[in-house]
Protein backbone atom coordinates (compact mmCIF):
# COMPACT_ATOMS: atom_id res chain seq x y z
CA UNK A 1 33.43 26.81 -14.82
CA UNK A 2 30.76 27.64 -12.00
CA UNK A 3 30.10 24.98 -9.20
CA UNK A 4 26.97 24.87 -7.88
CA UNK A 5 27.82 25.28 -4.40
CA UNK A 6 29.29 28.69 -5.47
CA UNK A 7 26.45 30.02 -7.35
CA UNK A 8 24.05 28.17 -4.48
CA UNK A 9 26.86 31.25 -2.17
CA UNK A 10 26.47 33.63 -5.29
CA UNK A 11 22.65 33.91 -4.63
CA UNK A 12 22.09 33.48 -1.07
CA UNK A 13 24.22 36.51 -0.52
CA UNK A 14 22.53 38.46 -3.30
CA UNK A 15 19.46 38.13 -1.52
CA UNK A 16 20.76 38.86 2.16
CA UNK A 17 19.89 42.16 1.12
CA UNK A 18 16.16 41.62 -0.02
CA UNK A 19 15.78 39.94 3.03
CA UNK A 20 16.81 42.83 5.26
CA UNK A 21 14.16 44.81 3.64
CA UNK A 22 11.68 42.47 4.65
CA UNK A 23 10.78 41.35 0.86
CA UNK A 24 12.65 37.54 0.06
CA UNK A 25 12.00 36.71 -3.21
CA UNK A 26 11.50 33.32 -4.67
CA UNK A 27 15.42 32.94 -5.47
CA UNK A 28 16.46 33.45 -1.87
CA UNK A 29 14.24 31.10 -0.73
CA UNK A 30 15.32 28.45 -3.73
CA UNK A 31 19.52 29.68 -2.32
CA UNK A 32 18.27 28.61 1.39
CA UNK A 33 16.90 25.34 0.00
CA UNK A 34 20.21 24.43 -2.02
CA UNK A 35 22.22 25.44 0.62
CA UNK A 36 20.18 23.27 3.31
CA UNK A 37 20.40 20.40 0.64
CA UNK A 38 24.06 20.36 0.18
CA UNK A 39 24.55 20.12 4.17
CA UNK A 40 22.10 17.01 4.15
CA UNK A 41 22.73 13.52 3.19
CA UNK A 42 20.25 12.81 0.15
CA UNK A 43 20.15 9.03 -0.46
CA UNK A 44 17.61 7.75 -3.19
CA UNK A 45 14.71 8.16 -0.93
CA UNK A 46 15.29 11.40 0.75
CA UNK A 47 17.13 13.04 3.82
CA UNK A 48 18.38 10.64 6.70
CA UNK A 49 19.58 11.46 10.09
CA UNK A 50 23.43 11.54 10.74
CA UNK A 51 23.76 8.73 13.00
CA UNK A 52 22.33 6.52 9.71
CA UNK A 53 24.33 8.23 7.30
CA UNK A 54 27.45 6.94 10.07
CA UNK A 55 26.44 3.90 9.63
CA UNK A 56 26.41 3.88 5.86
CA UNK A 57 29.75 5.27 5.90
CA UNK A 58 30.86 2.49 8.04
CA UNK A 59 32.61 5.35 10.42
CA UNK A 60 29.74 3.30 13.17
CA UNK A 61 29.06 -0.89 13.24
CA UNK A 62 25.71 -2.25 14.02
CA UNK A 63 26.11 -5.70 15.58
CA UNK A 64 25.44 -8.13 13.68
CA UNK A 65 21.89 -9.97 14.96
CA UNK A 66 23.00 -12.99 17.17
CA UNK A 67 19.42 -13.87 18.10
CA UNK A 68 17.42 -15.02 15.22
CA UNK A 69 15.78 -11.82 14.38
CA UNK A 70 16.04 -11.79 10.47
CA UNK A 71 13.85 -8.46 9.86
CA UNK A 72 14.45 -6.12 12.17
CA UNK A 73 17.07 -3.34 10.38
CA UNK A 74 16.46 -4.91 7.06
CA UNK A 75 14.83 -3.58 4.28
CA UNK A 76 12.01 -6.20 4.36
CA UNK A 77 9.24 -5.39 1.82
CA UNK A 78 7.10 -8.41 1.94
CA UNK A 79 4.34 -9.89 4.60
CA UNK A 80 6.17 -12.69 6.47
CA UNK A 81 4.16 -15.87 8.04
CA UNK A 82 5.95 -15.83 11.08
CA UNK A 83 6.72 -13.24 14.48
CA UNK A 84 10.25 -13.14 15.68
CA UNK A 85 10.79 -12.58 19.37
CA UNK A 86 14.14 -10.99 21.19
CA UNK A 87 14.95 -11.50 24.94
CA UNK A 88 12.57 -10.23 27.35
CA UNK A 89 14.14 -7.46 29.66
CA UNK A 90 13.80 -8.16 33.62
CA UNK A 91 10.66 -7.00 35.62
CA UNK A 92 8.50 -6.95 32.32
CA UNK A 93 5.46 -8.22 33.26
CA UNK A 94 2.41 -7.39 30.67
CA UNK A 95 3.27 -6.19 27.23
CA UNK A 96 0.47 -4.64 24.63
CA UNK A 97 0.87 -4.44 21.18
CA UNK A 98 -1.92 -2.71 19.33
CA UNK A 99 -3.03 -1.51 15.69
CA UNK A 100 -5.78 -0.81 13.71
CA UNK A 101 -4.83 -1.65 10.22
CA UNK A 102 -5.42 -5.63 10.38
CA UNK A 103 -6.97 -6.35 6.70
CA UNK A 104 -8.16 -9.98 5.74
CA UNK A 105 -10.77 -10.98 3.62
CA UNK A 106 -14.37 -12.46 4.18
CA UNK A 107 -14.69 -16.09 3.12
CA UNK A 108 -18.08 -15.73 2.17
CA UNK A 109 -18.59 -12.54 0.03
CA UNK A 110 -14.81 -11.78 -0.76
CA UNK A 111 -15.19 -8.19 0.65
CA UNK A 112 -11.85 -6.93 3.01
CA UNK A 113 -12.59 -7.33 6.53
CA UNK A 114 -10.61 -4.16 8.47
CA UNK A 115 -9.96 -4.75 12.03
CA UNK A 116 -8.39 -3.20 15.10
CA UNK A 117 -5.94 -6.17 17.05
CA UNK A 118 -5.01 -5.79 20.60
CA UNK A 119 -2.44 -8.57 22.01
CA UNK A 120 -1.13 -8.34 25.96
CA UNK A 121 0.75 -11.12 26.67
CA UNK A 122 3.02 -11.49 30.22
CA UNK A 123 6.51 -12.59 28.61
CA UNK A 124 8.15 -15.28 30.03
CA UNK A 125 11.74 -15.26 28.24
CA UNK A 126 10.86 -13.48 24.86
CA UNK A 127 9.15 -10.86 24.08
CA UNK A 128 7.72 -9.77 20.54
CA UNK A 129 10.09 -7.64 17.97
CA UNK A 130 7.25 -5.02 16.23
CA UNK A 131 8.35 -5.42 12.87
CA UNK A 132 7.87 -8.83 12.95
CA UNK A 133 3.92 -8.25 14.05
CA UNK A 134 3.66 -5.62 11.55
CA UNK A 135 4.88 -7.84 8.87
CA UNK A 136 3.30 -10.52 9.88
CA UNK A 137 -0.44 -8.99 10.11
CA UNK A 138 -0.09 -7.92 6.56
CA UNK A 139 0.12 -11.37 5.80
CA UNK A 140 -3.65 -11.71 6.11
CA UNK A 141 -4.22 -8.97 3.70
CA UNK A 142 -5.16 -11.75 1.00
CA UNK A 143 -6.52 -14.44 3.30
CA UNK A 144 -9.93 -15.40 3.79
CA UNK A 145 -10.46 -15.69 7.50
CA UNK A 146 -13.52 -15.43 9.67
CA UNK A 147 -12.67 -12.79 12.41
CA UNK A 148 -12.77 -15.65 15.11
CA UNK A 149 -10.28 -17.75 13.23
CA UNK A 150 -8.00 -14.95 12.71
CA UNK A 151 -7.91 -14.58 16.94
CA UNK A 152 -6.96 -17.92 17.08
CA UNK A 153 -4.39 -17.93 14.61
CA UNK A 154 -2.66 -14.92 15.51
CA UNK A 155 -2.71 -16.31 19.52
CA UNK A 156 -1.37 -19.43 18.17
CA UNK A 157 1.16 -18.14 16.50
CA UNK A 158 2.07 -15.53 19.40
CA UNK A 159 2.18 -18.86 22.04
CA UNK A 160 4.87 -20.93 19.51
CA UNK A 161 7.31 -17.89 18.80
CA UNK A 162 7.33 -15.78 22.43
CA UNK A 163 5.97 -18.98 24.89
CA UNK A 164 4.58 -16.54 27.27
CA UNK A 165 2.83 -17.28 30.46
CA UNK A 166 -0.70 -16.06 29.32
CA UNK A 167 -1.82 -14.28 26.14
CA UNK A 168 -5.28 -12.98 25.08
CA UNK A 169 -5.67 -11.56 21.31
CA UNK A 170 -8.65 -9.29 21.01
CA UNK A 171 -9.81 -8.59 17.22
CA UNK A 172 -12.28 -6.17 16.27
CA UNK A 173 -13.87 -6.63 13.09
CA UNK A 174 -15.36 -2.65 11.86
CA UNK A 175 -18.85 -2.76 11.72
CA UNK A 176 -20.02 -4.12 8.14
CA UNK A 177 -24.25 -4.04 8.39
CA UNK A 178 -24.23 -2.09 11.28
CA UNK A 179 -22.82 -4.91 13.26
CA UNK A 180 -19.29 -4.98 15.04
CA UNK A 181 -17.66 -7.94 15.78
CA UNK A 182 -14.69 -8.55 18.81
CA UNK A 183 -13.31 -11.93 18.59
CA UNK A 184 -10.55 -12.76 21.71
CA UNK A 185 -8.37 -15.85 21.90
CA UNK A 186 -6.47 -16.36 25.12
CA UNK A 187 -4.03 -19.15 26.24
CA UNK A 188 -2.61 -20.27 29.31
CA UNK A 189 1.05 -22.02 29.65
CA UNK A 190 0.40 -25.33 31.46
CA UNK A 191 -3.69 -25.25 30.33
């Protein structure tokens, strides 16, 4: 009985020699490919780098999370309602998290609402994890939300989870009717 690793050997020195000539034909290229597969770590979804396949192997721990964050190196497929928020480093003083794939829905005529969402905050003693915001923006996927309500909710929500000094949420609603609209919510601690 043939393995496949030696037949993958079997062809990929057959055609060394059509490659010296200059001419590779489709089975050395389908060798090189087997032979680059079998050196890979194929889970379901595809190739993943060797420090994850470690990890899988359990040959390297990840500490467990001792700070709340429930997301962050999960497989989380879901919009959450809430952003998470690790320890802010030392000497961090503004922080800007940006994207332009905010998605809610117009109350009025039921038609999505895209947006671009810029929040700087200046940490205090958290800071927020990214996942979290990502997962948490595509909560409003489904939600009808004027633009300026959506500021205010996501600076709301941004002052009870990090409790930064100052925050300021700018939301850009894409031009619908030739008309753009930028919406910003900013808080003060103590005001």
């Amino acid at each position: 009985m043939t393995t496949s690793s030696s037949v993958t050997l079997a062809s990929a020195s057959k055609s060394r020699s059509r490659w010296r000539t200059g001419s590779p034909s489709r089975t050395a290229t389908a060798a090189i490919k087997q032979s680059t597969m079998l050196r890979t770590v194929w889970p379901v979804v595809g190739p993943i780098p060797w420090s994850a396949a470690l990890v899988r192997s359990g040959a390297m721990d990840i500490p467990a999370s001792d700070d709340g964050l429930t997301v962050l190196g999960q497989k989380v497929q879901h919009p959450i309602d809430h952003l998470e928020c690790f320890d802010a480093p030392a000497h961090v003083s503004t922080v800007r998290l940006t994207t332009h794939e905010v998605m809610s829905i117009c109350p009025v005529t039921g038609q999505p609402d895209i947006s671009s969402l810029v929040i700087d905050y200046q940490p205090d003693r958290s800071c927020i994890e990214s996942k979290s915001l990502k997962l948490y923006v595509w909560s409003f996927r489904d939600r009808h939300l004027f633009c300026e309500a959506l500021a205010a909710e996501i600076a709301e929500e941004v002052v009870r989870a990090a409790d930064p000094h100052a925050v300021t949420v700018t939301l850009t609603q894409q031009p619908r009717g030739g008309i753009v609209i930028e919406a910003t919510a900013a808080r003060r601690k103590g005001a």
